[in-house]
PDB file of N, CA and C in Angstrom:
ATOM      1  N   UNK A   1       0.815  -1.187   0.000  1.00  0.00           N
ATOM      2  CA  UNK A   1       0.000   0.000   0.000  1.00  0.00           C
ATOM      3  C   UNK A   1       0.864   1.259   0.000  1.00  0.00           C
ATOM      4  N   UNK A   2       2.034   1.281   1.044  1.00  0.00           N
ATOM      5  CA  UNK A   2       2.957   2.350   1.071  1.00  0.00           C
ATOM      6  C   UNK A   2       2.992   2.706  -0.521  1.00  0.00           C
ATOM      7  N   UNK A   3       3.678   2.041  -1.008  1.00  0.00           N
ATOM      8  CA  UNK A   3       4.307   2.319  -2.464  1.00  0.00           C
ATOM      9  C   UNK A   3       3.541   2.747  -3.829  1.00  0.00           C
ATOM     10  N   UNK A   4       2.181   2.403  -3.054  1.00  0.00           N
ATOM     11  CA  UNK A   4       1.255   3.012  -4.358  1.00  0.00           C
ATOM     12  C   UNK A   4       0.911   4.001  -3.637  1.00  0.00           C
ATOM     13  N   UNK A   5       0.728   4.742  -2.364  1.00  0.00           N
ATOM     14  CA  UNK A   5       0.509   5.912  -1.983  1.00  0.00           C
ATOM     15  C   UNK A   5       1.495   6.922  -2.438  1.00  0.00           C
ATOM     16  N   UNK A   6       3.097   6.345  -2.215  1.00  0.00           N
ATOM     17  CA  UNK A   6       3.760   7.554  -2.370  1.00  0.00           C
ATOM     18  C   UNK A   6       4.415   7.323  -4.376  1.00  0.00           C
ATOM     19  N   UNK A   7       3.721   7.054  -4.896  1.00  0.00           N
ATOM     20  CA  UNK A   7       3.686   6.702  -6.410  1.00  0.00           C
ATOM     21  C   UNK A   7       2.898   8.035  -6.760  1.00  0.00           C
ATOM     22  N   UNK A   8       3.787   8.868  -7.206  1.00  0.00           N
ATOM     23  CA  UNK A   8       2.937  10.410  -7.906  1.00  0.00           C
ATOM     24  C   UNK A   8       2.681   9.864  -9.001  1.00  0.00           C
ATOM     25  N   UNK A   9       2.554   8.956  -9.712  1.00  0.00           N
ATOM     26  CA  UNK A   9       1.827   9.362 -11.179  1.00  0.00           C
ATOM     27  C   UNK A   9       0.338   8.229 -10.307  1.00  0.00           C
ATOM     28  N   UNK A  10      -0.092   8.130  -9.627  1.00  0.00           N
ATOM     29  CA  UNK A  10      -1.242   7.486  -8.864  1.00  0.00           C
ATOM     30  C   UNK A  10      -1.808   8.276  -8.325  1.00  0.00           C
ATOM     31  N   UNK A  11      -2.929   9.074  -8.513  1.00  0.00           N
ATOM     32  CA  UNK A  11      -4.185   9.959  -7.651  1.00  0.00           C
ATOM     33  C   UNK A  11      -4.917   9.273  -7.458  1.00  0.00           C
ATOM     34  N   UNK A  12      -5.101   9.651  -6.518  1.00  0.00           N
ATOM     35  CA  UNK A  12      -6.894   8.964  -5.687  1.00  0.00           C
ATOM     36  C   UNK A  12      -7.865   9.925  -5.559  1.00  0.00           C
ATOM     37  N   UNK A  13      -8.777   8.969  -5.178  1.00  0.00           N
ATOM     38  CA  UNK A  13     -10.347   9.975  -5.458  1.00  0.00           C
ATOM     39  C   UNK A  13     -10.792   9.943  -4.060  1.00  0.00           C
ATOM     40  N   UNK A  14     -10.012   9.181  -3.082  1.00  0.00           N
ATOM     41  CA  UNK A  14     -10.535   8.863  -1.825  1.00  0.00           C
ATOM     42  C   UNK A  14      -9.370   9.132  -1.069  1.00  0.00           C
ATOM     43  N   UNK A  15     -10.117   9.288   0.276  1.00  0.00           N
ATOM     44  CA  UNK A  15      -8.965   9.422   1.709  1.00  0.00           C
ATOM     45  C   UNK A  15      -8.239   8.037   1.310  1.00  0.00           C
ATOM     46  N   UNK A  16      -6.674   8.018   1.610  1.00  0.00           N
ATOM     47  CA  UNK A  16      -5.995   6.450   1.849  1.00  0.00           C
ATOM     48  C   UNK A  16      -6.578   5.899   2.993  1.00  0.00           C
ATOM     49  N   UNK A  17      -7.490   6.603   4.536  1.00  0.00           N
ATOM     50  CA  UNK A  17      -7.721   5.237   5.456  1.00  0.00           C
ATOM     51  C   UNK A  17      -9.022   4.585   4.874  1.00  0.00           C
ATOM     52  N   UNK A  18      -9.704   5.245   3.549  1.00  0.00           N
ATOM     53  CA  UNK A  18     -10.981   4.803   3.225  1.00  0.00           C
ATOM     54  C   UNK A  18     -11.256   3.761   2.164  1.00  0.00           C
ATOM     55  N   UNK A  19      -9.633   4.053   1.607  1.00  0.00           N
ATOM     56  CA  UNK A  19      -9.291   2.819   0.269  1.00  0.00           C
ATOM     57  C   UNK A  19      -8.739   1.737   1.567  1.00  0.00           C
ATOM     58  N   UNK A  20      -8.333   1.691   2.210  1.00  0.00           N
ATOM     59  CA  UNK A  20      -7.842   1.018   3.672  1.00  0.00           C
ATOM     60  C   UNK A  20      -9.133  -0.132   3.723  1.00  0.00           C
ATOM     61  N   UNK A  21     -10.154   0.771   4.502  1.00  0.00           N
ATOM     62  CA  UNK A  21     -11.347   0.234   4.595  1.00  0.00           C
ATOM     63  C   UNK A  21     -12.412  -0.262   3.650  1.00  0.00           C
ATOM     64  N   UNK A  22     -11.900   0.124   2.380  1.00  0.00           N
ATOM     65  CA  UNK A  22     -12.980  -0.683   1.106  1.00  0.00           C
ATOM     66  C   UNK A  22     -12.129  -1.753   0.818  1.00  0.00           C
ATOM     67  N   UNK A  23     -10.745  -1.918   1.083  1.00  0.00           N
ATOM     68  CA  UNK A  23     -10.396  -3.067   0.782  1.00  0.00           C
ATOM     69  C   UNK A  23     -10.572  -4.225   1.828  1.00  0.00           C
ATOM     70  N   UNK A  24     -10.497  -3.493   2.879  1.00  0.00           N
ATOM     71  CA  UNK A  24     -10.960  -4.631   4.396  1.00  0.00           C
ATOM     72  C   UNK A  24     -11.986  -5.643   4.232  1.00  0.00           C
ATOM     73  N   UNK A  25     -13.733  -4.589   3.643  1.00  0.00           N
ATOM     74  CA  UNK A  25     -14.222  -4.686   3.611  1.00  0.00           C
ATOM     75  C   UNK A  25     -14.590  -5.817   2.331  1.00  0.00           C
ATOM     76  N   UNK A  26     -14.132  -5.517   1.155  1.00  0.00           N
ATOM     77  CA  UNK A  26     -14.059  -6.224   0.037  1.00  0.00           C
ATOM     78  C   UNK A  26     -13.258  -7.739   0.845  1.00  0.00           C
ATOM     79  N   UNK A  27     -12.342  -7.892   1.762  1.00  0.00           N
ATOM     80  CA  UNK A  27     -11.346  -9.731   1.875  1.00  0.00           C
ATOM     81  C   UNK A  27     -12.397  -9.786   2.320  1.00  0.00           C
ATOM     82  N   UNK A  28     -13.213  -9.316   3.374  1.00  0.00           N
ATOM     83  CA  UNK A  28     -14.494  -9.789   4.444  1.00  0.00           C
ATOM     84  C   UNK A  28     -15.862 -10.154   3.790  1.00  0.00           C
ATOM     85  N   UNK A  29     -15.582  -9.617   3.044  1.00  0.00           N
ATOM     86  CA  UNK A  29     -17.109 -10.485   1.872  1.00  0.00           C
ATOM     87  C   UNK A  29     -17.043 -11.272   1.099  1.00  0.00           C
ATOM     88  N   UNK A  30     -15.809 -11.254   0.789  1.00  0.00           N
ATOM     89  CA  UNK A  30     -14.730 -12.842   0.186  1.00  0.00           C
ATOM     90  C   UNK A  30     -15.108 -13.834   1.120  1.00  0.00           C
ATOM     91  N   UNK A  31     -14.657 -13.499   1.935  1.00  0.00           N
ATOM     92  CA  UNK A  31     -14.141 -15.122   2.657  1.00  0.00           C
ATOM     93  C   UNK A  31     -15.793 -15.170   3.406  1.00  0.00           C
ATOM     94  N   UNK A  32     -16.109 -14.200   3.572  1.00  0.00           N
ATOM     95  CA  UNK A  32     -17.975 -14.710   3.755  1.00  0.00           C
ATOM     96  C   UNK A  32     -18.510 -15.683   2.960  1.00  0.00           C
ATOM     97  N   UNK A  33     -18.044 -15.064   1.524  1.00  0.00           N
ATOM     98  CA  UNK A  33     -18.883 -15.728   0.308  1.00  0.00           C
ATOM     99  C   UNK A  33     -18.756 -17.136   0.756  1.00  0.00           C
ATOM    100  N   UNK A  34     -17.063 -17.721   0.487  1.00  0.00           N
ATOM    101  CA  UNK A  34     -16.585 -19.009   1.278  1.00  0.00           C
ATOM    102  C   UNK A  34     -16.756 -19.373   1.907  1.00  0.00           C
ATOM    103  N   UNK A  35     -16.789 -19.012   3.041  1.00  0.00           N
ATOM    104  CA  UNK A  35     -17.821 -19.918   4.451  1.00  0.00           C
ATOM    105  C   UNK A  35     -19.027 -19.952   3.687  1.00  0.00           C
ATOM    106  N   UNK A  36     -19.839 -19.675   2.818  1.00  0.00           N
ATOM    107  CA  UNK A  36     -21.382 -19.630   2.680  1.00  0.00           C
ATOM    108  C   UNK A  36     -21.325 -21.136   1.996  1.00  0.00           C
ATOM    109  N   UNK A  37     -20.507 -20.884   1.095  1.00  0.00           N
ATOM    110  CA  UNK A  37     -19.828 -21.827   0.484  1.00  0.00           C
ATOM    111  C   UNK A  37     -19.547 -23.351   0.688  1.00  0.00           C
ATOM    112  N   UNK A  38     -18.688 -23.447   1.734  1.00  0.00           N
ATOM    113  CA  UNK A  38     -18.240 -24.713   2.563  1.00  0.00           C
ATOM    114  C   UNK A  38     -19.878 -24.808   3.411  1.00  0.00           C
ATOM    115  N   UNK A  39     -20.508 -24.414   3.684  1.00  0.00           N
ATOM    116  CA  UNK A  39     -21.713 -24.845   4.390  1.00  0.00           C
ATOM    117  C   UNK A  39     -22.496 -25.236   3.641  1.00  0.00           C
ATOM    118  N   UNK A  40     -22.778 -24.634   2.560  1.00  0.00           N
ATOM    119  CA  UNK A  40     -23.395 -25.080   1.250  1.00  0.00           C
ATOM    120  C   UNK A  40     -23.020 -26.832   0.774  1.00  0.00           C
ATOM    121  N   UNK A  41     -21.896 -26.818   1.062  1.00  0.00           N
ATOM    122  CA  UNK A  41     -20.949 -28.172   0.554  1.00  0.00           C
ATOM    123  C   UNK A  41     -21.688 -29.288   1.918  1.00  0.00           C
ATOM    124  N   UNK A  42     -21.524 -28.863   2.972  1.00  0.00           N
ATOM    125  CA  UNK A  42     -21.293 -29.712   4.004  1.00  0.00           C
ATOM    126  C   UNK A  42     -23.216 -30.470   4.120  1.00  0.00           C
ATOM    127  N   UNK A  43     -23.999 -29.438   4.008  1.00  0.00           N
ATOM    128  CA  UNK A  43     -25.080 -29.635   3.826  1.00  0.00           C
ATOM    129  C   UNK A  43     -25.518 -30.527   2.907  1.00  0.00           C
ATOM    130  N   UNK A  44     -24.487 -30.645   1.410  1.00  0.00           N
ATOM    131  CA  UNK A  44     -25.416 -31.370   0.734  1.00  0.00           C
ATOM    132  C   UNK A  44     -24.835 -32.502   1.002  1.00  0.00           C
ATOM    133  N   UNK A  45     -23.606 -32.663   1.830  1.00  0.00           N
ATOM    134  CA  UNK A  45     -23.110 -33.761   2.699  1.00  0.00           C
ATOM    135  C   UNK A  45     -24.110 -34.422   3.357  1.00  0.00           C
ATOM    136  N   UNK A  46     -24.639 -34.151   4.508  1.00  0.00           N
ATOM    137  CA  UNK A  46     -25.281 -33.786   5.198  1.00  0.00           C
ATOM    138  C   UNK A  46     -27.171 -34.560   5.138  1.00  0.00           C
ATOM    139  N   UNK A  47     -27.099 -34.238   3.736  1.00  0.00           N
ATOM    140  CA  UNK A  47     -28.779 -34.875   3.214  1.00  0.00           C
ATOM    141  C   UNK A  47     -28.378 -35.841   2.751  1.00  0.00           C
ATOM    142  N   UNK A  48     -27.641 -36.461   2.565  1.00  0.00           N
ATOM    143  CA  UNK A  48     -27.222 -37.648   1.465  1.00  0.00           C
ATOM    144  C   UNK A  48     -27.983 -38.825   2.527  1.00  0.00           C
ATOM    145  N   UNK A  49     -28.797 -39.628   1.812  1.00  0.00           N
ATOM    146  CA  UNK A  49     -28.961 -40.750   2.669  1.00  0.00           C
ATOM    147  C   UNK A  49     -28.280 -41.476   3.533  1.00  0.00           C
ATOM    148  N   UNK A  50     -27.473 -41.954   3.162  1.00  0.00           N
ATOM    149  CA  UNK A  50     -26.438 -42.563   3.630  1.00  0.00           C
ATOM    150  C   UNK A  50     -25.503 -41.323   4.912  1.00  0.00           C
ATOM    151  N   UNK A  51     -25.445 -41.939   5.964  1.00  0.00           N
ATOM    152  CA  UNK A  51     -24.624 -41.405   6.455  1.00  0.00           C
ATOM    153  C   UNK A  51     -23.092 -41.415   6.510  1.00  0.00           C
ATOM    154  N   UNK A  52     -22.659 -39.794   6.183  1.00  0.00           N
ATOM    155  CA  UNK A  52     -20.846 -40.018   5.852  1.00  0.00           C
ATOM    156  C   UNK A  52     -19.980 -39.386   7.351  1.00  0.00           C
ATOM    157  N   UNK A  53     -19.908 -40.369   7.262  1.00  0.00           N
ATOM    158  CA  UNK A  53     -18.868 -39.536   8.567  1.00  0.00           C
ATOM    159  C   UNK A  53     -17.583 -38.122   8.940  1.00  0.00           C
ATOM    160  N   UNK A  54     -17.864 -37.301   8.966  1.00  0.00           N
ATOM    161  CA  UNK A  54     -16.621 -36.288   8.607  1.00  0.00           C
ATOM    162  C   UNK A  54     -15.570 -36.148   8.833  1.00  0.00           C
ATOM    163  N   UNK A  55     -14.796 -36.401   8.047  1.00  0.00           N
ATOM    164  CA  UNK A  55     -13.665 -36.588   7.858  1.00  0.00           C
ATOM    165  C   UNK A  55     -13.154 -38.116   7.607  1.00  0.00           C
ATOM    166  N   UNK A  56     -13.875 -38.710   7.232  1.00  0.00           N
ATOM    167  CA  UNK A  56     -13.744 -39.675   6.621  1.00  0.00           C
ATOM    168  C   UNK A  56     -13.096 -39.258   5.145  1.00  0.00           C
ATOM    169  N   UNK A  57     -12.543 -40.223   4.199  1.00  0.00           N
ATOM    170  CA  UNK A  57     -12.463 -40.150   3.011  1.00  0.00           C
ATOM    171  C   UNK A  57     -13.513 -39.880   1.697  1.00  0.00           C
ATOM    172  N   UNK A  58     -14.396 -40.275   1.714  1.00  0.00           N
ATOM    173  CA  UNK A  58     -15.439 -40.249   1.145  1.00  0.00           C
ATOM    174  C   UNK A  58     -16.082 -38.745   1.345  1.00  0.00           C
ATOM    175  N   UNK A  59     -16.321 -38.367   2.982  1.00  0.00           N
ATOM    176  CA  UNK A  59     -17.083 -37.058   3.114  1.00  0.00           C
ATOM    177  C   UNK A  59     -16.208 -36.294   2.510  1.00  0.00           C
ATOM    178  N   UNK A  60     -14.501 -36.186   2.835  1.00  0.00           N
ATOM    179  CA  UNK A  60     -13.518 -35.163   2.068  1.00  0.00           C
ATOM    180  C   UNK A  60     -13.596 -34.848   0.516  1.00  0.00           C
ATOM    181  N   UNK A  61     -13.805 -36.309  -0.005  1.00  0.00           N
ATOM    182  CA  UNK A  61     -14.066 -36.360  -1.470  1.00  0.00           C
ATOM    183  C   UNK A  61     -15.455 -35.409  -1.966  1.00  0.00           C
ATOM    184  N   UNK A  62     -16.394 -36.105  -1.153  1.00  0.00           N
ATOM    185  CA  UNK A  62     -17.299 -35.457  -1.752  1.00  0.00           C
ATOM    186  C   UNK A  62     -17.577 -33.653  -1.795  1.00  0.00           C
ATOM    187  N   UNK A  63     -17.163 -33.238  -0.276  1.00  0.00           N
ATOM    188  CA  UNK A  63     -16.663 -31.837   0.402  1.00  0.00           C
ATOM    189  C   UNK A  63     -15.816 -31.281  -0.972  1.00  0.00           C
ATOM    190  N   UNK A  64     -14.773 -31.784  -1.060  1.00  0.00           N
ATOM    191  CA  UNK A  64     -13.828 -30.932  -2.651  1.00  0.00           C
ATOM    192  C   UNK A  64     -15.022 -30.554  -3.788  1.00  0.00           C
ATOM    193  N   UNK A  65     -15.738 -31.745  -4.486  1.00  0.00           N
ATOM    194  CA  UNK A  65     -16.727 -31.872  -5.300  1.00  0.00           C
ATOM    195  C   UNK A  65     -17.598 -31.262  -5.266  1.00  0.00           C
ATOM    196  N   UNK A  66     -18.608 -30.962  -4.229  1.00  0.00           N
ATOM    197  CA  UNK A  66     -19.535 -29.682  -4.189  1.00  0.00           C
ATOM    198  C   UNK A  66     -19.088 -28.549  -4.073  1.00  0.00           C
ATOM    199  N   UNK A  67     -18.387 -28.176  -3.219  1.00  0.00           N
ATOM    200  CA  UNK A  67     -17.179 -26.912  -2.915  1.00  0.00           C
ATOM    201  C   UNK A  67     -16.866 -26.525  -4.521  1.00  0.00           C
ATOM    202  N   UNK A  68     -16.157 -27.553  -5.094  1.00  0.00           N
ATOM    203  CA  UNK A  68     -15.689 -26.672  -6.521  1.00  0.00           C
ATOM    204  C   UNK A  68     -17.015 -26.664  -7.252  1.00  0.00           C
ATOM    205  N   UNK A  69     -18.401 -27.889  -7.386  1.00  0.00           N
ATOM    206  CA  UNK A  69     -19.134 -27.369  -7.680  1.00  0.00           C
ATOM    207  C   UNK A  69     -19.782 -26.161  -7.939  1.00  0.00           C
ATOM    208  N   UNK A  70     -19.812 -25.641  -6.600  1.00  0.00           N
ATOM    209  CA  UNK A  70     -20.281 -23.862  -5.594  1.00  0.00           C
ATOM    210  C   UNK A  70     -19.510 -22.820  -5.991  1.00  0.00           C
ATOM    211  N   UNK A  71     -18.253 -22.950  -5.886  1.00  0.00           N
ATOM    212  CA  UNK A  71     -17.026 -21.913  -6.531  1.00  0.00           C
ATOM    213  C   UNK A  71     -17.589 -21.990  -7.907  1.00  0.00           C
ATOM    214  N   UNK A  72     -17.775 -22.826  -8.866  1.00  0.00           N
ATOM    215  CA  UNK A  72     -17.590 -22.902 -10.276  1.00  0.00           C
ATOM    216  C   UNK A  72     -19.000 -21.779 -10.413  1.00  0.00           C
ATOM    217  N   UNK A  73     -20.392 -22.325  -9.855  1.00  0.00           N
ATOM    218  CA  UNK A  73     -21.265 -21.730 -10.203  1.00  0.00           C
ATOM    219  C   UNK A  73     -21.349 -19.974 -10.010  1.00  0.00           C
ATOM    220  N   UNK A  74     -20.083 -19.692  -9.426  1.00  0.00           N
ATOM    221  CA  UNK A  74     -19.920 -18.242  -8.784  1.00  0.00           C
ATOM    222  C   UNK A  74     -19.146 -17.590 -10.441  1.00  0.00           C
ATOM    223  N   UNK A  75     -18.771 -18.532 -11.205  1.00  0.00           N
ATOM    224  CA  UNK A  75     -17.740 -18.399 -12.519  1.00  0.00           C
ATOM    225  C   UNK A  75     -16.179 -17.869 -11.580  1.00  0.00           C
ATOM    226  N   UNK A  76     -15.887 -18.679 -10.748  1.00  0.00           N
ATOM    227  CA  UNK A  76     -14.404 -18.292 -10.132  1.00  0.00           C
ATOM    228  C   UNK A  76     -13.969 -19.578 -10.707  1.00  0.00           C
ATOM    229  N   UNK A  77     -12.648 -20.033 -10.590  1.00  0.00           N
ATOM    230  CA  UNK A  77     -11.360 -21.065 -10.491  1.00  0.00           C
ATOM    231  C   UNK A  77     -11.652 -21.335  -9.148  1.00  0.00           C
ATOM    232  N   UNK A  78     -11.048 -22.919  -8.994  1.00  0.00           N
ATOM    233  CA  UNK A  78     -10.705 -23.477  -7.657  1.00  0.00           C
ATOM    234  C   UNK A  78      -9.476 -23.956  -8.036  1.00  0.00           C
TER     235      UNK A  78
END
């Protein structure tokens, strides 16, 4: 952050503690999204008839598989 503040050919349109705080704010709705995410996953764990035990092999497998499912439908990379 230092280095793009004191970068003169870089103007801002905002206070630096407020680009501070939109970026805070922007990781914190990230990694929200992700937890929404992994719960999303664990759940459809979760309904499966069969009961999977967590952390078993199988629940991990399947956990990756919906997870990138969930990511994919967002159009991100996993």
């Amino acid at each position: 952050m230092e280095s793009i503040f004191e970068d003169e050919q870089v103007e801002f349109q905002e206070e630096p503690n407020e680009i501070r705080l939109s970026i805070v704010k922007s990781i914190e709705n990230e990694l929200k999204l992700y937890e929404l995410l992994e719960q999303k996953s664990i759940d459809k764990i979760d309904s499966q008839k069969k009961t999977i035990k967590e952390g078993s092999r199988e629940w991990e497998i399947l956990f990756r598989k919906y997870y990138k499912d969930e990511v994919s439908k967002l159009g991100k990379s996993f």
